[in-house]
Protein backbone atom coordinates (compact mmCIF):
# COMPACT_ATOMS: atom_id res chain seq x y z
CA UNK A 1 11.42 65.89 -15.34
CA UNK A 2 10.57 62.43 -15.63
CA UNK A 3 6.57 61.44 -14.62
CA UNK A 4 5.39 58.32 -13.13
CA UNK A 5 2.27 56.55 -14.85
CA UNK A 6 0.11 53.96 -13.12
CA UNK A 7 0.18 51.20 -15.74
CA UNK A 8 -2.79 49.58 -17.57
CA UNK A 9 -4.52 46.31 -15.21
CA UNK A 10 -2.75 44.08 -18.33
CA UNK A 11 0.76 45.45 -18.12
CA UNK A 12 3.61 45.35 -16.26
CA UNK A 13 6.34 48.19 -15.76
CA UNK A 14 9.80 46.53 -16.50
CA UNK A 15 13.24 48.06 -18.08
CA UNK A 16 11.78 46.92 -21.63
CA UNK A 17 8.79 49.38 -21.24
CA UNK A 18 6.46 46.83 -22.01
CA UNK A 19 4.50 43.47 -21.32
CA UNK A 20 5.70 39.81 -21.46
CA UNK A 21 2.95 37.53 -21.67
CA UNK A 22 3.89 33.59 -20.92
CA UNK A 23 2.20 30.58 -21.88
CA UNK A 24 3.06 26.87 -23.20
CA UNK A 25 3.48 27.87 -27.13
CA UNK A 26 3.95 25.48 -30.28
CA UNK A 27 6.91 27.43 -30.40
CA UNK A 28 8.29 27.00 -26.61
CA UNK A 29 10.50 23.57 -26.73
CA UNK A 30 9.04 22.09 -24.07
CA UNK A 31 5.31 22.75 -26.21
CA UNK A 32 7.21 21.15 -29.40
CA UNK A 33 8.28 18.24 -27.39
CA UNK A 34 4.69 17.57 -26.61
CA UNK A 35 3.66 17.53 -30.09
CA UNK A 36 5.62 15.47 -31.10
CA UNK A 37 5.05 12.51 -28.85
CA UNK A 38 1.42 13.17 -29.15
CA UNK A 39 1.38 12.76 -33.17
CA UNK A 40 3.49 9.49 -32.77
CA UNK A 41 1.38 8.57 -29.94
CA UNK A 42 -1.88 9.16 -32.33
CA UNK A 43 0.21 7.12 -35.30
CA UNK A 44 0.74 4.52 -33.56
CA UNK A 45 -2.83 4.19 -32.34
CA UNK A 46 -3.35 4.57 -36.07
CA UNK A 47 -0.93 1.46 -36.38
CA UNK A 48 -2.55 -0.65 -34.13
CA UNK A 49 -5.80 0.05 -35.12
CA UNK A 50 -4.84 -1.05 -39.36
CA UNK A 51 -3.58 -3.98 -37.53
CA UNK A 52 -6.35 -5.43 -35.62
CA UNK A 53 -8.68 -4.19 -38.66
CA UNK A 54 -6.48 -6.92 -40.92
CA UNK A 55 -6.58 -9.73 -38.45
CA UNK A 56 -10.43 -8.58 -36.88
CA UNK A 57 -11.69 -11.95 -37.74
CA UNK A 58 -9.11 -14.12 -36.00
CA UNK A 59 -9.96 -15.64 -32.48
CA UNK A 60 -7.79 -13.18 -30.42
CA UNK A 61 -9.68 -9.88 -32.18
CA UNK A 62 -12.86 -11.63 -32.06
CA UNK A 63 -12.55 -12.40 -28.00
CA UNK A 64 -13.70 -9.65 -25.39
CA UNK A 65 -15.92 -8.25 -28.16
CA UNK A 66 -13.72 -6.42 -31.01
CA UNK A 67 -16.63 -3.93 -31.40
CA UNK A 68 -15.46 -2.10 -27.79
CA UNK A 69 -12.04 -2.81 -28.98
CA UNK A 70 -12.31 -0.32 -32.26
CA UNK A 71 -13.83 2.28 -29.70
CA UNK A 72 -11.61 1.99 -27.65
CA UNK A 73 -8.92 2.90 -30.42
CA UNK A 74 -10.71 5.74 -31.56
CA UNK A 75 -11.37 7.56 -28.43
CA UNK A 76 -7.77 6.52 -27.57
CA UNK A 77 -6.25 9.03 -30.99
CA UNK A 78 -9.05 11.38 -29.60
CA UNK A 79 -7.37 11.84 -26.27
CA UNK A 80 -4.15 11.99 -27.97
CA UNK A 81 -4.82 14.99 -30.51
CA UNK A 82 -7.71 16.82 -27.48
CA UNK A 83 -3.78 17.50 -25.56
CA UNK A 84 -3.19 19.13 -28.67
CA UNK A 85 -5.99 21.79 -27.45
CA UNK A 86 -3.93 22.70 -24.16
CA UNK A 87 -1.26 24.20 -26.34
CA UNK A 88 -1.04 28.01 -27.42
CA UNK A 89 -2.55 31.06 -26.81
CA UNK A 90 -6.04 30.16 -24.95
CA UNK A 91 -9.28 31.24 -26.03
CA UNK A 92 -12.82 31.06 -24.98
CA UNK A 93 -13.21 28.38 -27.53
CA UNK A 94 -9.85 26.40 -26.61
CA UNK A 95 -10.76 26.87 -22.87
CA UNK A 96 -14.45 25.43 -23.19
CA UNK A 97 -12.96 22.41 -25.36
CA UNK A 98 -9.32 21.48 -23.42
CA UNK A 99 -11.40 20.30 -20.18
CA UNK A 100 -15.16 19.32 -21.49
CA UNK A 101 -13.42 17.21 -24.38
CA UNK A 102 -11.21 15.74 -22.04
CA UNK A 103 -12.95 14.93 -20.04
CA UNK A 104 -15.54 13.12 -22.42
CA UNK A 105 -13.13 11.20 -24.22
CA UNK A 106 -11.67 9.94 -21.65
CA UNK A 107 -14.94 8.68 -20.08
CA UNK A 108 -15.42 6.68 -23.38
CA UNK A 109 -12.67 5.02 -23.32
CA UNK A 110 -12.64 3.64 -19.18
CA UNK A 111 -16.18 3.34 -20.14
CA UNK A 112 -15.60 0.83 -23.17
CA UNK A 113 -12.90 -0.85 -20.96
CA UNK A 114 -15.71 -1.29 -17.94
CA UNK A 115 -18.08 -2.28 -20.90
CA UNK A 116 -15.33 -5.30 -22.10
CA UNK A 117 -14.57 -6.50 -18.25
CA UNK A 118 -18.28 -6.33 -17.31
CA UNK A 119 -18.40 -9.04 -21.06
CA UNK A 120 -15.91 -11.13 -19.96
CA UNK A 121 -17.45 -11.38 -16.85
CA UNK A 122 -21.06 -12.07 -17.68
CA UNK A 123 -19.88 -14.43 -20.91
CA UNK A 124 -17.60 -16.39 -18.42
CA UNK A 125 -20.70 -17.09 -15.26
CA UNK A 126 -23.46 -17.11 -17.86
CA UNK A 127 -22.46 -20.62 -18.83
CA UNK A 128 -24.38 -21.86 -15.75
CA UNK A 129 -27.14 -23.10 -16.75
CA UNK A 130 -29.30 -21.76 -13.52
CA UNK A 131 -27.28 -18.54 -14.03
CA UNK A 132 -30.12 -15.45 -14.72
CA UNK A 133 -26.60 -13.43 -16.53
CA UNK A 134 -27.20 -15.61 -19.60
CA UNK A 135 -30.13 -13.10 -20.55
CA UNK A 136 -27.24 -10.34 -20.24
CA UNK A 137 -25.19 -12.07 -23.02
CA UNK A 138 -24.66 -10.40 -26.39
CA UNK A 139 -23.18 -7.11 -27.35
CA UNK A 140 -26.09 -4.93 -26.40
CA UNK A 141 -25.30 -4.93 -22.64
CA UNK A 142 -21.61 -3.71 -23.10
CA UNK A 143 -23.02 -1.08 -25.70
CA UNK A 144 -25.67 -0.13 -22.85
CA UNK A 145 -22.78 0.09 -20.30
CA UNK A 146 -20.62 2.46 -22.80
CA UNK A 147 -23.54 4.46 -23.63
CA UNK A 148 -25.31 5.09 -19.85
CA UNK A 149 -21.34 5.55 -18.53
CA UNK A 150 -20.50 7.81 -21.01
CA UNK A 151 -23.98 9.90 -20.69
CA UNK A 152 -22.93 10.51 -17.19
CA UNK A 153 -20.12 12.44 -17.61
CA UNK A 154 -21.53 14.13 -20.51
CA UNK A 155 -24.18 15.46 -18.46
CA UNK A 156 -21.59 16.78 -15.59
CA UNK A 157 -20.17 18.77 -18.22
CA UNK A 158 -23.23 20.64 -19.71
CA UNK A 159 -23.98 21.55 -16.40
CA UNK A 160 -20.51 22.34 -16.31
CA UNK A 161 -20.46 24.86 -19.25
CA UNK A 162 -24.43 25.77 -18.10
CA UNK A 163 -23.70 26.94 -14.30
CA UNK A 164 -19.71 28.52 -14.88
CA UNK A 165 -17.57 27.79 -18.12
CA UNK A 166 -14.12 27.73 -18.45
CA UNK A 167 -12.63 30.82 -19.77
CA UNK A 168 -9.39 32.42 -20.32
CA UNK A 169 -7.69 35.23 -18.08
CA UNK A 170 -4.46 36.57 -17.54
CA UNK A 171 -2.90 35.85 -14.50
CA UNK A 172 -0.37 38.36 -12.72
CA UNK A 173 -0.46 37.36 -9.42
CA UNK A 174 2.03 34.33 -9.75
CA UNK A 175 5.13 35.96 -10.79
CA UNK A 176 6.13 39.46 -10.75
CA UNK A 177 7.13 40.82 -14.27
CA UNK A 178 5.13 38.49 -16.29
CA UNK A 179 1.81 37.72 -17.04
CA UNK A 180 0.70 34.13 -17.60
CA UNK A 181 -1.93 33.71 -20.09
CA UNK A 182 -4.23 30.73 -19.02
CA UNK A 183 -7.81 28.73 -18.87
CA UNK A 184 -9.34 29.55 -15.90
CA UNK A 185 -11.40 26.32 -15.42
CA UNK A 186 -14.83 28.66 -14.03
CA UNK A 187 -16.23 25.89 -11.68
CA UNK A 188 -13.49 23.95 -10.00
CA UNK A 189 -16.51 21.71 -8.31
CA UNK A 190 -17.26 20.73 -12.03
CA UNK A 191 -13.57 20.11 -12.49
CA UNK A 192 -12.56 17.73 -10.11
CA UNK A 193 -16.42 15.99 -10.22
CA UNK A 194 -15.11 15.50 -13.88
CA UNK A 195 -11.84 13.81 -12.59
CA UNK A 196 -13.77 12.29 -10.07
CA UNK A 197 -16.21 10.56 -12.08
CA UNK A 198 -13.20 9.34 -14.48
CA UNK A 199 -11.62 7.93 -11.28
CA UNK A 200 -14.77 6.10 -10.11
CA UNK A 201 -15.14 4.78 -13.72
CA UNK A 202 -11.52 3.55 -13.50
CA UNK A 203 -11.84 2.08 -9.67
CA UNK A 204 -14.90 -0.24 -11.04
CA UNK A 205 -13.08 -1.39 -13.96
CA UNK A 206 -9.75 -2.39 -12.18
CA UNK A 207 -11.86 -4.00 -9.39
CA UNK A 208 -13.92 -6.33 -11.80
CA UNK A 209 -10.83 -6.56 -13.96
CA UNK A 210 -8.70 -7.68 -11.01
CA UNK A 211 -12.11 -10.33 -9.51
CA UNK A 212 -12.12 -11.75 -12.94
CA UNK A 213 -8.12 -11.88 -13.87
CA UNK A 214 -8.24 -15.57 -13.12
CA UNK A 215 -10.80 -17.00 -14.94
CA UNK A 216 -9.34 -19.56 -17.25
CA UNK A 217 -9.67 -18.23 -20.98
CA UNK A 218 -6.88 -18.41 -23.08
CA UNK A 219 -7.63 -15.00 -24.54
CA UNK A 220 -8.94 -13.23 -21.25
CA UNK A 221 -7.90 -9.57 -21.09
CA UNK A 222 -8.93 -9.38 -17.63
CA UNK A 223 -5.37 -9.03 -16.26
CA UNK A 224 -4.14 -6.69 -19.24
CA UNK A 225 -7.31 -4.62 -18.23
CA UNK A 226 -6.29 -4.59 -14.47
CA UNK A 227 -2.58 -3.56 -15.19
CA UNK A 228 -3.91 -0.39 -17.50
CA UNK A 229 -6.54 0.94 -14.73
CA UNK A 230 -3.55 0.73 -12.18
CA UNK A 231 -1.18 2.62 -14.51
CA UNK A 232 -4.09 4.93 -15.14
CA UNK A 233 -4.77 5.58 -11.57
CA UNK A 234 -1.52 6.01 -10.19
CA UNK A 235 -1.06 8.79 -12.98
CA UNK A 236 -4.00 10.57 -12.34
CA UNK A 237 -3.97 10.34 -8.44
CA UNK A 238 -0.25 11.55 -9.42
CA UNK A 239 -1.44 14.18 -10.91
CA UNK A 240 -3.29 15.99 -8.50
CA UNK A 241 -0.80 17.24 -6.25
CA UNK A 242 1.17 17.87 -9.32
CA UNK A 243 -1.52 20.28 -10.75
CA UNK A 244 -1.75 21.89 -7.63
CA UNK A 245 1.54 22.65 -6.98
CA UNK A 246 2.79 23.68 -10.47
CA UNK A 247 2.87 27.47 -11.34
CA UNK A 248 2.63 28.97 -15.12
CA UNK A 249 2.59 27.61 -18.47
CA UNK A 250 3.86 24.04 -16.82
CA UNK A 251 0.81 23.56 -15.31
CA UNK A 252 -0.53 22.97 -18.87
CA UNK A 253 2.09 20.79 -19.42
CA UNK A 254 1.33 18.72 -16.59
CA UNK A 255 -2.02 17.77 -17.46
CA UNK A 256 -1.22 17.15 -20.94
CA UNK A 257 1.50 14.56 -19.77
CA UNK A 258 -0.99 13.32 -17.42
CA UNK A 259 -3.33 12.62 -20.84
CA UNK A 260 -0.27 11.07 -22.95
CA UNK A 261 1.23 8.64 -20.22
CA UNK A 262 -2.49 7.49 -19.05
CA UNK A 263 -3.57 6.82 -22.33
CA UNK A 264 -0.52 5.19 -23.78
CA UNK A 265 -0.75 3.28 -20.93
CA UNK A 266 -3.79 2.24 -21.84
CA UNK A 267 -2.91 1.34 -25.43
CA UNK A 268 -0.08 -0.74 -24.47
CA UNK A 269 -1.58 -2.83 -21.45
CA UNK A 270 -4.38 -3.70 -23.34
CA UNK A 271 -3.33 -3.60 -27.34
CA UNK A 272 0.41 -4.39 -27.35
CA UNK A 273 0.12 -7.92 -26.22
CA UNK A 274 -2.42 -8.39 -29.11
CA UNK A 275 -0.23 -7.55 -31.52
CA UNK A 276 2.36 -9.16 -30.11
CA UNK A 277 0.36 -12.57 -30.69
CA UNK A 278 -1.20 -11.32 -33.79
CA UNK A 279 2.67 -10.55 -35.38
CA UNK A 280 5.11 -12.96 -33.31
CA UNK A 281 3.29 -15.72 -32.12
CA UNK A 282 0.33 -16.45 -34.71
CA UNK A 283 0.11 -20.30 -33.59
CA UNK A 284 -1.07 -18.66 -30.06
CA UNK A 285 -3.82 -16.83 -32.69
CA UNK A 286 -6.42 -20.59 -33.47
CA UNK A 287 -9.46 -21.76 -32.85
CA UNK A 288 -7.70 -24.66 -31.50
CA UNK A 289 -5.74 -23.42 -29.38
CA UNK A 290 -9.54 -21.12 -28.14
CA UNK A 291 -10.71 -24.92 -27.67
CA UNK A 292 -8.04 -25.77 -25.78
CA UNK A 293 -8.06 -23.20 -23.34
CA UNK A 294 -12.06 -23.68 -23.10
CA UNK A 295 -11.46 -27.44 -22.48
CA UNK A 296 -9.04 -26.84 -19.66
CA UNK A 297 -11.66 -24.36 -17.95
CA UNK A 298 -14.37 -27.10 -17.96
């Protein structure tokens, strides 16, 4: 005579007598295609970086404060290895870091973007003579900007981890015969004022970017810097219904494509064009031709 036993809260009764327990893997292809763009997105990061550190004392390095620019490159690998986090088994530890981490990097880098468009802006006006900005000049402002920017959203997520941390769970509500293995991110207020603070960050530095595109400097990044925050936006306001809607392990892989394509949009908006004049056009790469462009703003 055959008995019936209630199963245990983490199984599921299926012909195999046991439980299958999903989640994006280093193993799963999908989680191996990931990888791999992230490393080559984090070499060539690397690649960019060597080559700005060769040419850092030529005029088109030097403009826009290079400084911010070298931050900017680091926090840029760091978002590409944190997606790194989001794949495999989750634990308290991965859970905690995948969002928090995030989230942090990513405020350094729009901040350090905000920091170089709020430069550009203040360098350009404070040649006024009557102008009160020229006391704003100099590199301590934009690191001021980085720093109280980047405090913010550091201080959303202790009180994140303080009030109700991420943590992982097993979900078996979302498909019958499996359990999904996931981060359940504890405080979704903290979650989304995370992404929303990231957003605001980005709407201020594409709306000074895009005010300030026009101002005649030969080597203004203005309207690189607009470009990225629009590419950034429209991924991460992309992103939102896409979270919501996805189911299982792909909802990792969502937000991790979310980080790759934002970020290397990032990199190549702002970066690519330098090295295109630093490699292919180095006559574009002169004091004179700074001059120039200075002379034709007066």
């Amino acid at each position: 005579i055959e008995k019936c036993l209630r199963c245990p809260e983490d199984h599921w009764s299926n012909l195999q007598k046991n439980h299958s327990i999903t989640y994006l893997s280093y193993e799963d292809p999908l989680g191996k295609s990931l990888v791999v763009v992230s490393v080559l997105l984090f070499l060539l990061t690397c690649l960019i970086t060597m080559i700005l550190m060769k040419h850092r004392n030529t005029p088109i390095v030097k403009a826009n404060n290079r400084n911010l620019s070298f931050i900017l490159l680091i926090s840029l690998k760091m978002c590409f290895l944190c997606s790194l986090i989001f794949i495999g088994y989750p634990h308290k530890v991965t859970c905690i870091l995948r969002q928090t981490l995030f989230g942090i990097t990513f405020s350094i880098s729009v901040s350090a973007i905000l920091a170089k468009t709020v430069t550009v802006v203040i360098a350009f006006n404070a040649t006024n003579p009557r102008s009160r900005l020229k006391h704003w000049v100099g590199t301590r402002t934009s690191y001021l900007v980085l720093l109280i920017c980047s405090s913010i959203q550091l201080i959303i997520c202790v009180i994140w981890l303080g009030s109700s941390p991420p943590f992982p769970q097993e979900n078996m509500q979302d498909e019958v015969g499996k359990i999904v293995a996931e981060c359940n991110d504890g405080s979704q207020v903290a979650f989304y004022s995370v992404l929303g603070y990231m957003g605001f960050l980005a709407f201020v530095s594409f709306l000074i970017a895009f005010l300030a595109r026009t101002l005649p400097d030969v080597f203004n990044e203005a309207k690189y810097i607009t470009f990225s925050m629009l590419v950034f936006c429209s991924v991460w306001i992309s992103f939102i219904p896409a979270y919501l809607s996805t189911k299982r392990k792909y909802i990792v892989a969502v937000e991790i494509f979310a980080i790759l394509a934002s970020s290397f949009g990032l990199l190549g908006c702002i970066f690519i064009p330098k090295c295109y004049v630093i490699l292919l056009r180095p006559e574009m790469n002169t004091k004179v031709i700074l001059h120039q462009g200075k002379a034709q703003s007066k």
